[in-house]
Protein backbone atom coordinates (compact mmCIF):
# COMPACT_ATOMS: atom_id res chain seq x y z
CA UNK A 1 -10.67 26.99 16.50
CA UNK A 2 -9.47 23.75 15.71
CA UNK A 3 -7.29 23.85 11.92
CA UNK A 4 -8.91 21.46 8.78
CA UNK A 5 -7.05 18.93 8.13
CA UNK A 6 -6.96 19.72 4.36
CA UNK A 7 -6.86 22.89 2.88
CA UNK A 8 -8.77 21.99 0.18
CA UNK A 9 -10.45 18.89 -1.80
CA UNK A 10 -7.87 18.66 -4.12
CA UNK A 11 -5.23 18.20 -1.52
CA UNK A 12 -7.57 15.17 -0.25
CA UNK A 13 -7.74 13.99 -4.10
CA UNK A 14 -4.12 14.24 -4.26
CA UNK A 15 -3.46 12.30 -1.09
CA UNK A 16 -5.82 9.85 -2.47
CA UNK A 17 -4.11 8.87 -5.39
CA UNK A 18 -1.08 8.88 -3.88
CA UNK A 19 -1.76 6.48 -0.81
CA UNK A 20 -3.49 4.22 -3.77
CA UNK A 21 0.21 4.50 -5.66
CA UNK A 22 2.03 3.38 -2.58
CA UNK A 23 -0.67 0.40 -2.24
CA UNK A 24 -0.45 -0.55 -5.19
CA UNK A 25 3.42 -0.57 -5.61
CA UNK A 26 3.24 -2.59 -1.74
CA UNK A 27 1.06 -5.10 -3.20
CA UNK A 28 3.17 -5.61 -6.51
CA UNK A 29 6.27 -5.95 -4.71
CA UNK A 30 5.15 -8.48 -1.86
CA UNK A 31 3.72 -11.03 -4.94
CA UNK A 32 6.24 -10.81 -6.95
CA UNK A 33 8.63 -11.55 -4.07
CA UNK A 34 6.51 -14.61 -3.25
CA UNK A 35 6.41 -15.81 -6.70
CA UNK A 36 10.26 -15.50 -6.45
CA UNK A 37 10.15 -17.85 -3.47
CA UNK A 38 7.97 -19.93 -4.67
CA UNK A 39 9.53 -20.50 -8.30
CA UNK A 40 13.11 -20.48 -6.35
CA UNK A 41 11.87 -23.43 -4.18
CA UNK A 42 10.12 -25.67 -7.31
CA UNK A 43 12.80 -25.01 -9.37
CA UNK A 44 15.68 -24.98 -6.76
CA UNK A 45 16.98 -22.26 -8.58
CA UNK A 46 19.43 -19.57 -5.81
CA UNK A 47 19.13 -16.16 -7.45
CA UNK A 48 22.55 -14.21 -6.01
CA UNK A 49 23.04 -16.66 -3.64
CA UNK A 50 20.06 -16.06 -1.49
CA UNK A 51 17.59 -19.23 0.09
CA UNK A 52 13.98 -19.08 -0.83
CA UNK A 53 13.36 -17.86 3.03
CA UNK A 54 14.63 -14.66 2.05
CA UNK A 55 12.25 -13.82 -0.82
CA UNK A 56 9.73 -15.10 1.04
CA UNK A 57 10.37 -12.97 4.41
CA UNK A 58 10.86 -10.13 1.92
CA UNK A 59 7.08 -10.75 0.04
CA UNK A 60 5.31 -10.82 3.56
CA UNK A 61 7.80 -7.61 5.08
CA UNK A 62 5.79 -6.00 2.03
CA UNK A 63 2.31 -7.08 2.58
CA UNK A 64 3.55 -5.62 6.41
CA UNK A 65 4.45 -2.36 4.79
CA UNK A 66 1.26 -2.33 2.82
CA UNK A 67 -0.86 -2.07 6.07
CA UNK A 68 0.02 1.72 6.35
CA UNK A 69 -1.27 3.03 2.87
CA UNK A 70 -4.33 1.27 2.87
CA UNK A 71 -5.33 2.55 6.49
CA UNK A 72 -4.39 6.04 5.43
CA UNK A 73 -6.56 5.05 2.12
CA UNK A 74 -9.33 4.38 3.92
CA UNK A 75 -9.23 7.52 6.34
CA UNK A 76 -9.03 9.70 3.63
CA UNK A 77 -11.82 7.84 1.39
CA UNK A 78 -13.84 8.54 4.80
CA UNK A 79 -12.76 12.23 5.37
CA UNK A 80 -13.67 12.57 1.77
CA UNK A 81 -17.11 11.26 1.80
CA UNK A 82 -18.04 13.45 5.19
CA UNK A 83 -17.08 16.31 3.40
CA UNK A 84 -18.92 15.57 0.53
CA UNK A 85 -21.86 14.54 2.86
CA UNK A 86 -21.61 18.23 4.88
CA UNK A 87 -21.19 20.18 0.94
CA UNK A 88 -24.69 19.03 -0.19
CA UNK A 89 -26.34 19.84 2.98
């Protein structure tokens, strides 16, 4: 028999929220970093001696990074609604 995947719902809930935390910080991170560049470049401002490249690079290595959460978001929005699906049957 094969083993659940989640003990119960409120393990699903909790892996929910918490895949939606790590989104949300991702997506924070990667436009603020962008802003950065951006400002950085209009202004020609060098904040600790770094080129706008770098904040730049760094904004879209988050929006990389944010891939991963929302996937697993989305899987476990899914698993959620089957289950829900197979409880009112």
């Amino acid at each position: 028999m094969a083993e659940e995947p989640f003990k119960t719902r409120e393990e699903l809930k909790a892996r929910i929220k918490l895949c939606g935390m790590w989104s949300a910080t991702c997506t924070f991170l990667a436009f603020l970093f962008v802003i950065i560049a951006i400002i950085s470049k209009l202004l020609a401002i060098v904040y600790y001696d770094l080129d706008f490249t770098f904040w730049f690079l760094l904004g879209i290595f988050f929006i990389a990074v944010d891939i991963m959460p929302n996937i697993h978001l989305a899987i476990y929005r899914h698993l959620y609604g089957i289950e829900s699906e197979n409880k009112n049957k």
